[in-house]
N, C-alpha and C. Protein backbone atom coordinates (compact mmCIF):
# COMPACT_ATOMS: atom_id res chain seq x y z
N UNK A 1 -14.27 9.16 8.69
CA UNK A 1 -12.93 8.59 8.67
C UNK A 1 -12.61 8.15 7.24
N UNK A 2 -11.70 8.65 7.08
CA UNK A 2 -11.14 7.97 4.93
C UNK A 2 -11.30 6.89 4.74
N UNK A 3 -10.90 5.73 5.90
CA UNK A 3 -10.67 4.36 5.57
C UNK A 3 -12.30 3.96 5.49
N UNK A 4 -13.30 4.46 6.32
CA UNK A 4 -14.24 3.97 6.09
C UNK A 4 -15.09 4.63 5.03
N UNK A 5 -14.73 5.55 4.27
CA UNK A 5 -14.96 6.51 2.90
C UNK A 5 -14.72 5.38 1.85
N UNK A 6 -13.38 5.14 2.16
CA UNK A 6 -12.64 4.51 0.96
C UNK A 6 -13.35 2.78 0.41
N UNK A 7 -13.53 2.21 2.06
CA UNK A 7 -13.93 1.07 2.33
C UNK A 7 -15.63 0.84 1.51
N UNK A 8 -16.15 1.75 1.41
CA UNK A 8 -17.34 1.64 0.28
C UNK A 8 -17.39 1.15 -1.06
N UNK A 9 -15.94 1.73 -1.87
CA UNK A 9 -15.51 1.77 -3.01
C UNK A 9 -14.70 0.53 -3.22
N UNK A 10 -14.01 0.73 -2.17
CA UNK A 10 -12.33 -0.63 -2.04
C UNK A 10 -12.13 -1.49 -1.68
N UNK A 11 -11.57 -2.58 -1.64
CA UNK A 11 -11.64 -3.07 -0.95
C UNK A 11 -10.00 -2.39 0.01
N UNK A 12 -9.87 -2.82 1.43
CA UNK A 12 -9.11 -2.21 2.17
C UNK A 12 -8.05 -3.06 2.56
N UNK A 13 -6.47 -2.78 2.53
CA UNK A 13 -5.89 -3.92 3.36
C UNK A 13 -5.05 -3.21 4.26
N UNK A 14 -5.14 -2.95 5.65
CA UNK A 14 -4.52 -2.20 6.55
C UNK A 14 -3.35 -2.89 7.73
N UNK A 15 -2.39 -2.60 7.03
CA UNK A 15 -0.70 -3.69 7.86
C UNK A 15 -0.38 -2.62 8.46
N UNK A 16 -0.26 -3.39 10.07
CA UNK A 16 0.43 -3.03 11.40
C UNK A 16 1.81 -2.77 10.90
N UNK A 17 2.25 -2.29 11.08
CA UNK A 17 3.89 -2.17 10.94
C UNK A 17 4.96 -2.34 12.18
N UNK A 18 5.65 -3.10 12.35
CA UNK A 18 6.51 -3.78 13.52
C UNK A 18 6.48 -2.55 14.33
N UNK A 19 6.47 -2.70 15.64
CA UNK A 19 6.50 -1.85 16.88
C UNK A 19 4.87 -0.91 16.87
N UNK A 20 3.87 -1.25 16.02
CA UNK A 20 2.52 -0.60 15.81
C UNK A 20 1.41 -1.16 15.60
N UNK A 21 0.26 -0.41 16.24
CA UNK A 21 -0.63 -1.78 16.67
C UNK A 21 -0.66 -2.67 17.14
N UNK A 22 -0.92 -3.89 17.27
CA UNK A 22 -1.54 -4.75 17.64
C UNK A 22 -0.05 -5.59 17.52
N UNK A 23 1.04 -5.11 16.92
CA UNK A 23 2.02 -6.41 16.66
C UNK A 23 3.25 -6.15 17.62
N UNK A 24 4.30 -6.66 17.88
CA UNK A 24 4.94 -6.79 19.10
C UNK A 24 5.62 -5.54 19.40
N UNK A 25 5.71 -4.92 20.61
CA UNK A 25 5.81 -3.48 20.62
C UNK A 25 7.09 -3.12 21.02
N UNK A 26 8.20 -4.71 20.94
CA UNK A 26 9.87 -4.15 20.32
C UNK A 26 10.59 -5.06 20.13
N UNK A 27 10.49 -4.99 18.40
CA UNK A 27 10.86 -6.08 17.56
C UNK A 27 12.47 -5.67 17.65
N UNK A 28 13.35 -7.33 17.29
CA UNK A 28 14.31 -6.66 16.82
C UNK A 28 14.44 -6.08 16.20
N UNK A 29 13.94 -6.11 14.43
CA UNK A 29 14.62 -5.19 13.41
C UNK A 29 13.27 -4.33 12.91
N UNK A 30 13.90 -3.28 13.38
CA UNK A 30 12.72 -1.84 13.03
C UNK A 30 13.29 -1.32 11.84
N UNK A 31 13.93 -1.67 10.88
CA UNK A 31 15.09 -0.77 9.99
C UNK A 31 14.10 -0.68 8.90
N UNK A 32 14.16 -0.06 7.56
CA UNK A 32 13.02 0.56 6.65
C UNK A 32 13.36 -1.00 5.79
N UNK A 33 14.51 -1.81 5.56
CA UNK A 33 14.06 -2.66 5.11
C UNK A 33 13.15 -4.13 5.35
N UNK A 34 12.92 -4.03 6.68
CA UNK A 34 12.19 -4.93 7.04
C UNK A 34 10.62 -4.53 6.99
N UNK A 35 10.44 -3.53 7.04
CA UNK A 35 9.18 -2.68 6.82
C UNK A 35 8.32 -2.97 5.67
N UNK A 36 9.62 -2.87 4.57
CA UNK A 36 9.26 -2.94 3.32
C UNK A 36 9.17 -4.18 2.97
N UNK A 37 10.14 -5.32 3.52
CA UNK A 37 9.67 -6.98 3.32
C UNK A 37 8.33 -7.24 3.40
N UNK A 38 8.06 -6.57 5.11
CA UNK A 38 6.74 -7.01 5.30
C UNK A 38 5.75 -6.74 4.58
N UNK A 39 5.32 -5.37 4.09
CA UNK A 39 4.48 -5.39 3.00
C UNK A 39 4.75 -5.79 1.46
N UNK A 40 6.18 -6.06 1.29
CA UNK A 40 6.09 -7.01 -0.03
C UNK A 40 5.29 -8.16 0.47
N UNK A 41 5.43 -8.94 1.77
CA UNK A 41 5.34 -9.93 2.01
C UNK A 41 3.96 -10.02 1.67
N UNK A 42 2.95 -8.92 2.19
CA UNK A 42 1.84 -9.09 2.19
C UNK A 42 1.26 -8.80 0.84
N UNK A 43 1.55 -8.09 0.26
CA UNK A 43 1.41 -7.98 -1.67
C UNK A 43 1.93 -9.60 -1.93
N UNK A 44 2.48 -10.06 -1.61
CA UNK A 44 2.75 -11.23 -2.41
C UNK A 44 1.62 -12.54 -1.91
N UNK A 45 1.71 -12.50 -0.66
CA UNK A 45 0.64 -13.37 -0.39
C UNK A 45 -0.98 -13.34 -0.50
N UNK A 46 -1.13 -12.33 -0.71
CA UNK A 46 -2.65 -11.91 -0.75
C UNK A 46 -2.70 -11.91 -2.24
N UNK A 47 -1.28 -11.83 -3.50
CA UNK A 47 -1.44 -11.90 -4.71
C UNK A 47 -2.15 -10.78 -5.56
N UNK A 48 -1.83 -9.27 -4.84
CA UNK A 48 -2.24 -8.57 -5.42
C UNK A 48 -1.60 -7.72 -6.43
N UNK A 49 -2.38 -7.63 -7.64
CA UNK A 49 -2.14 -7.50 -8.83
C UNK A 49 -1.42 -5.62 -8.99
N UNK A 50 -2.46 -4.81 -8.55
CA UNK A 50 -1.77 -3.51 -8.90
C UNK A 50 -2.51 -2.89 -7.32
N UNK A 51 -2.12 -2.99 -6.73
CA UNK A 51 -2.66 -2.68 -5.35
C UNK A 51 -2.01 -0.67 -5.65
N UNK A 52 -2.75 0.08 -4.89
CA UNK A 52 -2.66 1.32 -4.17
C UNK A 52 -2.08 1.43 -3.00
N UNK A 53 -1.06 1.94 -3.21
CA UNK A 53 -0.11 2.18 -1.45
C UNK A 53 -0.08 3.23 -0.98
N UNK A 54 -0.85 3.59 0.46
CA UNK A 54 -1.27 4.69 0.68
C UNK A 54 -0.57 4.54 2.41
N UNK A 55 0.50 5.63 2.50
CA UNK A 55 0.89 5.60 4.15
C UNK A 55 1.36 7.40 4.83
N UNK A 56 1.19 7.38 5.64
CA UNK A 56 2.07 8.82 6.40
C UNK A 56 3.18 8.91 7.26
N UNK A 57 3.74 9.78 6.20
CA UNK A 57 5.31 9.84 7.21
C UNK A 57 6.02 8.51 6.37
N UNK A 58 6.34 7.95 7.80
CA UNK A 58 7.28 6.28 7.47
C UNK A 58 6.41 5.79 6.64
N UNK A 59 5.03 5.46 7.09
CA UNK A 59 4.52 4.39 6.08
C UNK A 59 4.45 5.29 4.98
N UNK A 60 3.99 6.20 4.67
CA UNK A 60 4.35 6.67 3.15
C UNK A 60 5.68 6.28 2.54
N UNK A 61 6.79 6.76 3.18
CA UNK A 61 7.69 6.33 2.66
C UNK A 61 8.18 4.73 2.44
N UNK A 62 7.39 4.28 3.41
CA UNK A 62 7.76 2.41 2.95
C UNK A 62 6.75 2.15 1.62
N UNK A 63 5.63 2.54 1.68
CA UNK A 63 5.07 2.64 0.22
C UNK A 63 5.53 3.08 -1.05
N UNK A 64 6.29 4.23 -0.63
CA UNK A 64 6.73 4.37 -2.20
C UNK A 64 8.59 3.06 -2.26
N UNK A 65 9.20 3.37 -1.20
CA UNK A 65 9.83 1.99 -1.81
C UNK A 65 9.17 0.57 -2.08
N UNK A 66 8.41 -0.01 -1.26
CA UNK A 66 7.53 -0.86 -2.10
C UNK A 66 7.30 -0.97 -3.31
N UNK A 67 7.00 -0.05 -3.78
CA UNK A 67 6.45 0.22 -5.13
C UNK A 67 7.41 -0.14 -6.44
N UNK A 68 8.66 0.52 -5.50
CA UNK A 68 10.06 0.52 -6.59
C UNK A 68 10.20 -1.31 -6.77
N UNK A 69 9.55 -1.92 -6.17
CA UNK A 69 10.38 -3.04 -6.00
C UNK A 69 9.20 -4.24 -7.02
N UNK A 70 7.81 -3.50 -7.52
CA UNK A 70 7.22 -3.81 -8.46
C UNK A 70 6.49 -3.19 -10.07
N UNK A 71 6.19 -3.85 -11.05
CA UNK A 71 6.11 -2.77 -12.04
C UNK A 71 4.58 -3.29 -12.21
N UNK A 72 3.82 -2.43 -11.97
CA UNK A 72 2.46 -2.76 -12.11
C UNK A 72 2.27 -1.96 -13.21
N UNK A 73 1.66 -2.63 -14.85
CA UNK A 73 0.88 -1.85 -15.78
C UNK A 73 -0.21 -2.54 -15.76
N UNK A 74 -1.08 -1.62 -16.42
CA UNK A 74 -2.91 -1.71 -16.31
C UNK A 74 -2.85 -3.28 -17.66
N UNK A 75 -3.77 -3.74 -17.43
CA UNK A 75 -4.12 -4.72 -18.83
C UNK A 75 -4.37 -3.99 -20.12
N UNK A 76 -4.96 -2.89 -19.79
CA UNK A 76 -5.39 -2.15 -20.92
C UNK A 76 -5.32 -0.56 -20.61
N UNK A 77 -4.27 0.28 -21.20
CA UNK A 77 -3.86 1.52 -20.78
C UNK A 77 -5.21 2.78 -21.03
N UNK A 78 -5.59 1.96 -22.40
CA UNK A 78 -7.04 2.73 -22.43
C UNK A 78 -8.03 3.28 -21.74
N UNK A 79 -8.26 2.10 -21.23
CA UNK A 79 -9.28 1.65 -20.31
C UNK A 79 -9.07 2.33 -19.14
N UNK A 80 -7.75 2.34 -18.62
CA UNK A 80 -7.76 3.05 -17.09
C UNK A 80 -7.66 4.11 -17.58
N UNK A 81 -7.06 4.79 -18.47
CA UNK A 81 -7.16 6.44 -19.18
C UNK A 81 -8.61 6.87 -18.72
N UNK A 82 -9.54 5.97 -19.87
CA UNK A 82 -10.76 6.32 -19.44
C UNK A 82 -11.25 6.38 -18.04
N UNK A 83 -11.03 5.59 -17.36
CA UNK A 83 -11.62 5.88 -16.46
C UNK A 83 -11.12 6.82 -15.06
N UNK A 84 -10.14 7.41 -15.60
CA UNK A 84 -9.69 8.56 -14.57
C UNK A 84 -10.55 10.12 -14.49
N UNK A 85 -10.75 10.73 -13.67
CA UNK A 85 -11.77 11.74 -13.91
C UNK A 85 -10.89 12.87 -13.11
N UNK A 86 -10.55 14.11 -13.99
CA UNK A 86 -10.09 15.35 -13.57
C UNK A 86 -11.06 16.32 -13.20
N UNK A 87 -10.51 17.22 -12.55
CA UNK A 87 -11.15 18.27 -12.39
C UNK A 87 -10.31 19.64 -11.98
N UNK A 88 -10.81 20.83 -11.78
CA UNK A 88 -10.40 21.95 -11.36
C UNK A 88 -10.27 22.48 -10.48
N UNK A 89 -9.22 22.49 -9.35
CA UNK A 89 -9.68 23.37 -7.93
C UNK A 89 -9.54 24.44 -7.99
């Protein structure tokens, strides 16, 4: 399973999204901006600095608006340069 691939390396933070999982299964507002509150909400409270937003479908797409709505640069552009690793398929 990826999450438990990933979960070796990462640390993991995995949000229910209104009407999914475990959270109430019919909220009033299902609309993409409440979606996206909620995981600002949770970037903001957990205080994470340059988090990775990874979703499918909807949640992909609430991730990349998320994203728009913060400007994460590295401390040191170098540094993450370096440490990116390419390759060839």
């Amino acid at each position: 399973m990826l999450t438990r691939d990933l979960s070796y390396r990462y640390r993991l933070i995995v949000v229910d999204q209104r009407g999914h999982g475990a959270l109430e299964r019919h909220p009033r507002d299902v609309s993409r901006a409440a979606y996206v509150a909620d995981v600002t909400a949770v970037v903001d409270h957990l205080a994470l600095r340059r988090p990775v937003l990874v979703g499918q479908s909807l949640d992909g797409h609430t991730a990349v608006l998320v994203s728009t709505r913060f400007v994460w640069f590295p401390i040191d552009m170098g540094e993450t340069l370096q440490d990116l690793s390419f390759r060839r398929l």
